[in-house]
PDB file of N, CA and C in Angstrom:
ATOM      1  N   UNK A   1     166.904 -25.779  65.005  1.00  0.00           N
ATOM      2  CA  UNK A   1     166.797 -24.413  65.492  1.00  0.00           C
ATOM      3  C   UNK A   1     166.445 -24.438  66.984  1.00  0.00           C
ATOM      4  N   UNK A   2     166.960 -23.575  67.942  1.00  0.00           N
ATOM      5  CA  UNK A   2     166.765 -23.645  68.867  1.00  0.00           C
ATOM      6  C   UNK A   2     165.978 -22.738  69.314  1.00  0.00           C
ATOM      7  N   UNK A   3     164.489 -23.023  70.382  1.00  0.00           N
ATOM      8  CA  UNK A   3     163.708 -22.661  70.988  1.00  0.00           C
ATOM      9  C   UNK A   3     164.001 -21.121  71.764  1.00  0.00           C
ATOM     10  N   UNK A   4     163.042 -20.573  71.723  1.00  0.00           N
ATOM     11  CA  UNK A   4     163.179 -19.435  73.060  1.00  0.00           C
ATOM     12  C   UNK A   4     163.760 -19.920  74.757  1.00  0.00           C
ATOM     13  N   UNK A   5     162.497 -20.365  74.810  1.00  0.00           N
ATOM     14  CA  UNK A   5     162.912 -21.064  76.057  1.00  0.00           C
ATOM     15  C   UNK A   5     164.030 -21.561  76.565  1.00  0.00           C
ATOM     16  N   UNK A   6     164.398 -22.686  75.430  1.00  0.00           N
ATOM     17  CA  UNK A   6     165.566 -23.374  75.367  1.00  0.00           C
ATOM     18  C   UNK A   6     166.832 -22.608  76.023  1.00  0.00           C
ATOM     19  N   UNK A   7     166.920 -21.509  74.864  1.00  0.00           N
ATOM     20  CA  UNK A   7     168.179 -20.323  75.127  1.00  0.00           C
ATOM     21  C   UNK A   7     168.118 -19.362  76.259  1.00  0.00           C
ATOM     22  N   UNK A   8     166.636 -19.338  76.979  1.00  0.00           N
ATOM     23  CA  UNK A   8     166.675 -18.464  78.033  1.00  0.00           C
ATOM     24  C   UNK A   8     167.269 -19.473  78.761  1.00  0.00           C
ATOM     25  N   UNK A   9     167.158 -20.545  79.041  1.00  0.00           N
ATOM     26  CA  UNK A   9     167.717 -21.430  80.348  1.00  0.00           C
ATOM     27  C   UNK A   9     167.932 -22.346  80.262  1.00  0.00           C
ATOM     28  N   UNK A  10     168.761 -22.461  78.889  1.00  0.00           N
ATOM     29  CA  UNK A  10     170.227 -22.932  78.985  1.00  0.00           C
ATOM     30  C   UNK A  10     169.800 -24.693  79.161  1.00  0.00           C
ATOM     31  N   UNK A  11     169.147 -25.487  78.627  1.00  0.00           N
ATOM     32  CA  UNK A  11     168.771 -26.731  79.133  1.00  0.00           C
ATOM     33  C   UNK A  11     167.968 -27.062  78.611  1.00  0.00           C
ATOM     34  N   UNK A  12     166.862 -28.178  78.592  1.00  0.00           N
ATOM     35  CA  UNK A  12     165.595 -29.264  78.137  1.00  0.00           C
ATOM     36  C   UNK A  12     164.732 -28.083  78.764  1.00  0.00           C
ATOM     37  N   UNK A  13     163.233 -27.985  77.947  1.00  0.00           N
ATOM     38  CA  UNK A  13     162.055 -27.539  78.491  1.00  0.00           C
ATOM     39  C   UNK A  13     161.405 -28.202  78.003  1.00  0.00           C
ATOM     40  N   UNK A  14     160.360 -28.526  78.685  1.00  0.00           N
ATOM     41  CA  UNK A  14     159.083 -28.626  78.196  1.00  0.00           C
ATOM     42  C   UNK A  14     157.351 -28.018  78.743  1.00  0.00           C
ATOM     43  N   UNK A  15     157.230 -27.442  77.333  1.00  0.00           N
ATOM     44  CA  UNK A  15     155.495 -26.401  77.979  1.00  0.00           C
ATOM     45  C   UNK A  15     154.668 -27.472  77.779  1.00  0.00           C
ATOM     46  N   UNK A  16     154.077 -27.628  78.892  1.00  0.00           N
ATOM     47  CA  UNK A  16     152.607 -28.412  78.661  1.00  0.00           C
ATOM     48  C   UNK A  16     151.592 -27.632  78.656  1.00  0.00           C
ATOM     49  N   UNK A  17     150.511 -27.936  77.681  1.00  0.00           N
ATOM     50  CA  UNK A  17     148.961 -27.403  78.101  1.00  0.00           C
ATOM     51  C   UNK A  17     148.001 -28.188  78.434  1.00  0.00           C
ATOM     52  N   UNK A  18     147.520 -28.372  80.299  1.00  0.00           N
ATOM     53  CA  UNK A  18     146.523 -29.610  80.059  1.00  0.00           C
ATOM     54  C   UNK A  18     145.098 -29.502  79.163  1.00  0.00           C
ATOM     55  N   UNK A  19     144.368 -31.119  78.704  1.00  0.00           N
ATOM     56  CA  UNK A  19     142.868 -30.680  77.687  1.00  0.00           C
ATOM     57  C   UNK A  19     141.852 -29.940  78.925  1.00  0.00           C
ATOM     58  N   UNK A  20     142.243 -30.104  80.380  1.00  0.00           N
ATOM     59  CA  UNK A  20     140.926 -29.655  80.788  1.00  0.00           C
ATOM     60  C   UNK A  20     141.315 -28.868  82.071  1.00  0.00           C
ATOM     61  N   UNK A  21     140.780 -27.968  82.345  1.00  0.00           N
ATOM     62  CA  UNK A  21     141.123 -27.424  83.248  1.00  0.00           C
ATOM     63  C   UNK A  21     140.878 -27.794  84.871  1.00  0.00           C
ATOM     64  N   UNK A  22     141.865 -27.568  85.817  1.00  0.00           N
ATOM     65  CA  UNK A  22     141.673 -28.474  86.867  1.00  0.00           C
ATOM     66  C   UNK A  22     142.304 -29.640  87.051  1.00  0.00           C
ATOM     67  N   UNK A  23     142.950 -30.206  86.238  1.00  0.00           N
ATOM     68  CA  UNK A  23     143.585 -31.301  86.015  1.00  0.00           C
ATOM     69  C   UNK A  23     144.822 -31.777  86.076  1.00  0.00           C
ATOM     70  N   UNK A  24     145.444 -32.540  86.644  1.00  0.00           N
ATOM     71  CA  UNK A  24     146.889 -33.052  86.553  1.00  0.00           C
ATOM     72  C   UNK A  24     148.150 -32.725  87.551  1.00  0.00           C
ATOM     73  N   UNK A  25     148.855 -32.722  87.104  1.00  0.00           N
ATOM     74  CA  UNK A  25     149.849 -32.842  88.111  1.00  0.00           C
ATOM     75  C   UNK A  25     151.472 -32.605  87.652  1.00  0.00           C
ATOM     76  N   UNK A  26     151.456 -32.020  88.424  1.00  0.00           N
ATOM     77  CA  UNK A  26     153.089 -31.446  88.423  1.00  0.00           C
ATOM     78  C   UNK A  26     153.852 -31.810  88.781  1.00  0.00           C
ATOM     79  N   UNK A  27     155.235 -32.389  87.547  1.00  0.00           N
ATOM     80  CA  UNK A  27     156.908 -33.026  88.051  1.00  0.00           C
ATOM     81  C   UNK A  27     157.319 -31.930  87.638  1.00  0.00           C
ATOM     82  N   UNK A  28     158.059 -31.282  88.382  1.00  0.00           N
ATOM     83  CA  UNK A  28     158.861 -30.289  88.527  1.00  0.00           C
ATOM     84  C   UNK A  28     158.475 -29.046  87.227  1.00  0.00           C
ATOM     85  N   UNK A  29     157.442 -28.892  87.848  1.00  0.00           N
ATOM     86  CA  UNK A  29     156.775 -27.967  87.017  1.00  0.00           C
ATOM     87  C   UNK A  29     157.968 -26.468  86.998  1.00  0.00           C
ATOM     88  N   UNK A  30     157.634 -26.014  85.667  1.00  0.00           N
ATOM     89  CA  UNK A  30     158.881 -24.600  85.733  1.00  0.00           C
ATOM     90  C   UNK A  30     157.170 -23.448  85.499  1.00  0.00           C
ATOM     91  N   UNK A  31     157.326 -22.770  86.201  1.00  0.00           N
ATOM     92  CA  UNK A  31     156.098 -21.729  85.643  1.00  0.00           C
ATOM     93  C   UNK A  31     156.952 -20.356  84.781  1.00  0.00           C
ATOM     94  N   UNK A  32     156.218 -19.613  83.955  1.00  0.00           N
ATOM     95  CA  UNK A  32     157.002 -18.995  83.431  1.00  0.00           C
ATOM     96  C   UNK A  32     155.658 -17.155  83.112  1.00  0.00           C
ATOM     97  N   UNK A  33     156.074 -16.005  83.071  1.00  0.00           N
ATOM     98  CA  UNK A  33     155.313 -15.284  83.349  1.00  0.00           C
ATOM     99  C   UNK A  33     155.963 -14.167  82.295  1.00  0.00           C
ATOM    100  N   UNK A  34     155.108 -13.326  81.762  1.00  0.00           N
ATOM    101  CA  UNK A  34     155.575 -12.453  80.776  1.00  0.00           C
ATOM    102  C   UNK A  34     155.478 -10.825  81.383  1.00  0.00           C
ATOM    103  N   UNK A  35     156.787  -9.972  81.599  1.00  0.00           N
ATOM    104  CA  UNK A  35     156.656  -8.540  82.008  1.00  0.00           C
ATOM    105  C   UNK A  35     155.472  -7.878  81.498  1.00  0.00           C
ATOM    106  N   UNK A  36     155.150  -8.368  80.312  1.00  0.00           N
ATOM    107  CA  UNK A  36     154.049  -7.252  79.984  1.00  0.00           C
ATOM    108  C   UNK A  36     152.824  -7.769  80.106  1.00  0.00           C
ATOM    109  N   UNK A  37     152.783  -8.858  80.158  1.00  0.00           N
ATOM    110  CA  UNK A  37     151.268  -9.882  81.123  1.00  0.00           C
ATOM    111  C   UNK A  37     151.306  -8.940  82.174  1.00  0.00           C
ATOM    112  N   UNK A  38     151.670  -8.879  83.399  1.00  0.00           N
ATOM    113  CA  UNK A  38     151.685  -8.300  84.326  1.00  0.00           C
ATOM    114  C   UNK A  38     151.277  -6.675  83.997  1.00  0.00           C
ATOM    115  N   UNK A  39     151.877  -6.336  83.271  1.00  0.00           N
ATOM    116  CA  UNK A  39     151.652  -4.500  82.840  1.00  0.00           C
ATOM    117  C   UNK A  39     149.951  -4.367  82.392  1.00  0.00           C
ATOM    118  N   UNK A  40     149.899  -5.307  81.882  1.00  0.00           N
ATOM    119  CA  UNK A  40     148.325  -5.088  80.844  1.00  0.00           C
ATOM    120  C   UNK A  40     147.242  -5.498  82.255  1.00  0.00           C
ATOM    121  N   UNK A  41     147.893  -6.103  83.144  1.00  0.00           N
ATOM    122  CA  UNK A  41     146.881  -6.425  84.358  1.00  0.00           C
ATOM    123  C   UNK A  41     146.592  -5.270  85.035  1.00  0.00           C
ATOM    124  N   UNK A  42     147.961  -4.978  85.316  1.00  0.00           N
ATOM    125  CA  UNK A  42     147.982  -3.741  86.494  1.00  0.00           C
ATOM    126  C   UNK A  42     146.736  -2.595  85.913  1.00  0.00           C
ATOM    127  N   UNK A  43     147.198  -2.076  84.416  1.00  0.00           N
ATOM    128  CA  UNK A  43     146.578  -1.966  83.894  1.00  0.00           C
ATOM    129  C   UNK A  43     145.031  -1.934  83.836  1.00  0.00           C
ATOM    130  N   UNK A  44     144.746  -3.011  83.934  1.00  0.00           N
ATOM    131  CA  UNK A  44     143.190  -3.380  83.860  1.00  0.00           C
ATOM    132  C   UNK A  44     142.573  -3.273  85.094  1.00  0.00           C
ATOM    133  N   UNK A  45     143.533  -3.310  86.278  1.00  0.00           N
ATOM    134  CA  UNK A  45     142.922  -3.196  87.985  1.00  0.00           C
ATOM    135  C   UNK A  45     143.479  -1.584  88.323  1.00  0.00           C
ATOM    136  N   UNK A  46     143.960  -0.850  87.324  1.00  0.00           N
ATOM    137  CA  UNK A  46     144.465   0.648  87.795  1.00  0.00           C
ATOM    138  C   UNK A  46     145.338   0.923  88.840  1.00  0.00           C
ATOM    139  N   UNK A  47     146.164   0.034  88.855  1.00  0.00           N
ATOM    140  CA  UNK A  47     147.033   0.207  90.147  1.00  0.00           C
ATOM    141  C   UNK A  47     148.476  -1.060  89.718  1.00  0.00           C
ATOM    142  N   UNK A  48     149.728  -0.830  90.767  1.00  0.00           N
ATOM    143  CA  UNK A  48     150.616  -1.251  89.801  1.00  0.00           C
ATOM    144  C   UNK A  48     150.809  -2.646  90.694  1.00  0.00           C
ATOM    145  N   UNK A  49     151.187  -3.543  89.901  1.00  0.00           N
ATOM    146  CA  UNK A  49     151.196  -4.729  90.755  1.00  0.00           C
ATOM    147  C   UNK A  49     152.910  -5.477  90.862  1.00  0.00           C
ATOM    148  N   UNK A  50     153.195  -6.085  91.548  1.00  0.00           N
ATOM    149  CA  UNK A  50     154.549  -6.473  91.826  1.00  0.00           C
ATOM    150  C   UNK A  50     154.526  -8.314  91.278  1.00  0.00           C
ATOM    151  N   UNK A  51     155.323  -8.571  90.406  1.00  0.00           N
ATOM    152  CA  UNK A  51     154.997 -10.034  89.531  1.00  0.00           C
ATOM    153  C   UNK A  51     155.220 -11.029  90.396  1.00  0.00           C
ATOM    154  N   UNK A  52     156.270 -10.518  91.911  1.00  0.00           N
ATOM    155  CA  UNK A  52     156.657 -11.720  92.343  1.00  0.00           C
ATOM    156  C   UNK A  52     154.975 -12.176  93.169  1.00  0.00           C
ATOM    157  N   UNK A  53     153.841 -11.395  92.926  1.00  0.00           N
ATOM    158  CA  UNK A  53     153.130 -12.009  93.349  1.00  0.00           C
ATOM    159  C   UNK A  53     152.550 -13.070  92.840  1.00  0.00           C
ATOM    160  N   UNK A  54     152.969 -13.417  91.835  1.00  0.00           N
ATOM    161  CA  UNK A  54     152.338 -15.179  91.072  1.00  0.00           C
ATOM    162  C   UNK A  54     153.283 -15.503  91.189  1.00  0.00           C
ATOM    163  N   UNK A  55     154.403 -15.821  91.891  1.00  0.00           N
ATOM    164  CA  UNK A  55     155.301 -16.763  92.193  1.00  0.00           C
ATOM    165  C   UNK A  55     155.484 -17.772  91.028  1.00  0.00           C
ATOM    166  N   UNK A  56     155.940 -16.793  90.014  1.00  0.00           N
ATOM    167  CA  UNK A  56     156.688 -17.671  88.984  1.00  0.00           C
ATOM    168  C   UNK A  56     157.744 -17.612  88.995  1.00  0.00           C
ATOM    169  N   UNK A  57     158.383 -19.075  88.538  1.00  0.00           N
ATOM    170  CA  UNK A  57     160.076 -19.588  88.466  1.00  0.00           C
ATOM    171  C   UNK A  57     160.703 -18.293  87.544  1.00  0.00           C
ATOM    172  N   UNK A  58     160.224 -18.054  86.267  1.00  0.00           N
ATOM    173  CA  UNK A  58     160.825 -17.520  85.409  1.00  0.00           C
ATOM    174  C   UNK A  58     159.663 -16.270  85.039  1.00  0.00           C
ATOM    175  N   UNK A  59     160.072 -15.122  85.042  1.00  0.00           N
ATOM    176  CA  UNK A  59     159.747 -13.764  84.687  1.00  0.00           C
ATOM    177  C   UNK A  59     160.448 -13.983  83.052  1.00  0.00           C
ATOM    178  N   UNK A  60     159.914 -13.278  82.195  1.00  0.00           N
ATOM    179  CA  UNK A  60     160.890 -12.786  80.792  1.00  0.00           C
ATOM    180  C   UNK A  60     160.383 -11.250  80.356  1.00  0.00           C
ATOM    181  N   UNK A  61     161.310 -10.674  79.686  1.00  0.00           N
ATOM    182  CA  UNK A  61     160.858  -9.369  79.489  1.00  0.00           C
ATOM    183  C   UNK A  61     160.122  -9.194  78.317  1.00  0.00           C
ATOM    184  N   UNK A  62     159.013  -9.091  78.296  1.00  0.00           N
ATOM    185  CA  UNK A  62     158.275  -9.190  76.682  1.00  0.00           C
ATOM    186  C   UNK A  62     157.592  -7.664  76.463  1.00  0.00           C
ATOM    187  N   UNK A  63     157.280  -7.681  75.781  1.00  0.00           N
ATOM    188  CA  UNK A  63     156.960  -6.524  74.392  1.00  0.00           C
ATOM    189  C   UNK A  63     155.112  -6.918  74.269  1.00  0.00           C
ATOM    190  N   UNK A  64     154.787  -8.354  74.389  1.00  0.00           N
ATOM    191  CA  UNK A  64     153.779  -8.557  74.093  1.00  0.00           C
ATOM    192  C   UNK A  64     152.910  -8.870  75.611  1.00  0.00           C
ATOM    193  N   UNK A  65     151.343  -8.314  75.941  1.00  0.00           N
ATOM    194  CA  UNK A  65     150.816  -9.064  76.556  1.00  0.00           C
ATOM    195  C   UNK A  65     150.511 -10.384  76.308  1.00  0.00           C
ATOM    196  N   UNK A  66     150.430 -11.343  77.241  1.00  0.00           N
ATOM    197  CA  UNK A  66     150.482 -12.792  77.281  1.00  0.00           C
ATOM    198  C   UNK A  66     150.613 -13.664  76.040  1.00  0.00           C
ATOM    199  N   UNK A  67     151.628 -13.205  75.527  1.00  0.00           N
ATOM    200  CA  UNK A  67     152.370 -13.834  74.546  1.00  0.00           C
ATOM    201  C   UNK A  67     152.765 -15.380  75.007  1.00  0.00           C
ATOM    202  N   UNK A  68     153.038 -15.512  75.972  1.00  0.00           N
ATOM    203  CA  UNK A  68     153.271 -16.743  76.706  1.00  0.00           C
ATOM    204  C   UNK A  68     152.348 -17.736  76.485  1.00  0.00           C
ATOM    205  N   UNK A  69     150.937 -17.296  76.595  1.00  0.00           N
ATOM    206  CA  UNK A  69     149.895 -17.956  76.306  1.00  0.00           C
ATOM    207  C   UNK A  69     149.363 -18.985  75.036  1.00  0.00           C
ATOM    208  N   UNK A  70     150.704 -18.116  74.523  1.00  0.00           N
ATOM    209  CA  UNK A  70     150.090 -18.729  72.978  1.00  0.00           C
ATOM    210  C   UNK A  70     151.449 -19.775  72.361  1.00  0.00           C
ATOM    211  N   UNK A  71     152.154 -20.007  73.980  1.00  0.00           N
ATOM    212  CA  UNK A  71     153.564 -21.088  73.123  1.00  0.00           C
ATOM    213  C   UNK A  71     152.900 -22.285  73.652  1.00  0.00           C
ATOM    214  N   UNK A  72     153.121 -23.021  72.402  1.00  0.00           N
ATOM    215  CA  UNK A  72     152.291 -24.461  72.150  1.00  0.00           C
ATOM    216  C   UNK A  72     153.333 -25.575  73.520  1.00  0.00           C
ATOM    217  N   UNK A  73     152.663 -26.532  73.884  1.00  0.00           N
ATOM    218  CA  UNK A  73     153.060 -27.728  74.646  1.00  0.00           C
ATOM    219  C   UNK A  73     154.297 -27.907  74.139  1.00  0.00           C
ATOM    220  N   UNK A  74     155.861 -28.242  74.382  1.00  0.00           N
ATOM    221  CA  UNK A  74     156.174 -28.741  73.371  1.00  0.00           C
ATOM    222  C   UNK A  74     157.711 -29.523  74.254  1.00  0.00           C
ATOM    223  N   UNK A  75     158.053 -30.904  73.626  1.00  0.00           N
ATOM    224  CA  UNK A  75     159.132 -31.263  75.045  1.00  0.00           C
ATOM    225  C   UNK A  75     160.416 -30.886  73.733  1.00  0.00           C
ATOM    226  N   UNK A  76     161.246 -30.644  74.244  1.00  0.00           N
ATOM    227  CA  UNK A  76     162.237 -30.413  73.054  1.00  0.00           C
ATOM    228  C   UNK A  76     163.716 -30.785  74.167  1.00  0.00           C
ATOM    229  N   UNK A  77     164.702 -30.835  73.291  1.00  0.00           N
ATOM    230  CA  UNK A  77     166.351 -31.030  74.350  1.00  0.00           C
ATOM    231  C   UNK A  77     167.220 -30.095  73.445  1.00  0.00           C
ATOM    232  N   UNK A  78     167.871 -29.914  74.630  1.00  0.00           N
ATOM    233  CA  UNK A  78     168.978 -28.423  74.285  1.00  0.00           C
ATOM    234  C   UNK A  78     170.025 -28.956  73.634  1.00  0.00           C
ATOM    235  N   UNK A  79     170.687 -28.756  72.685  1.00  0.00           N
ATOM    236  CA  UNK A  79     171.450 -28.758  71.879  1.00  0.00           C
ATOM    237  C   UNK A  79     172.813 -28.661  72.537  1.00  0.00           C
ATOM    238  N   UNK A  80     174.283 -29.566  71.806  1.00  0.00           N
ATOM    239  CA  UNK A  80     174.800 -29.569  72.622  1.00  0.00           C
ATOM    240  C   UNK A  80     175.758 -29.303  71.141  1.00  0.00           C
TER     241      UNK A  80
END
């Protein structure tokens, strides 16, 4: 079965979560950010905020606040 991720872009992903915060290092890190993460912020600071300000690679349109948060580490390859 193929991944979310996977099918948004078309290729290999892999989510890492590091154990500690502060830590590690990035090969071609992809960052990835959820529309309604952003909504539930703006939200919470009362004013509307523009996403390209966390300069993430990938925006997706979600339904859920930080739903993102909760997709496990995982290296997987795209199906051919």
């Amino acid at each position: 079965m193929e991944r979310l991720p996977e099918r948004l872009v078309g290729s290999d992903v892999r989510l890492v979560r590091l154990d500690a915060h502060g830590v590690g290092s990035d090969i071609r890190p992809v960052t990835i950010l959820g529309s309604e993460s952003v909504r539930e912020l703006a939200r919470q600071y009362g004013q509307e905020l523009d996403a390209r300000r966390f300069r993430m690679l990938i925006e997706l349109d979600t339904e859920v606040p930080r739903v993102e948060d909760g997709w496990k580490a995982a290296c997987s390859r795209a199906r051919t």
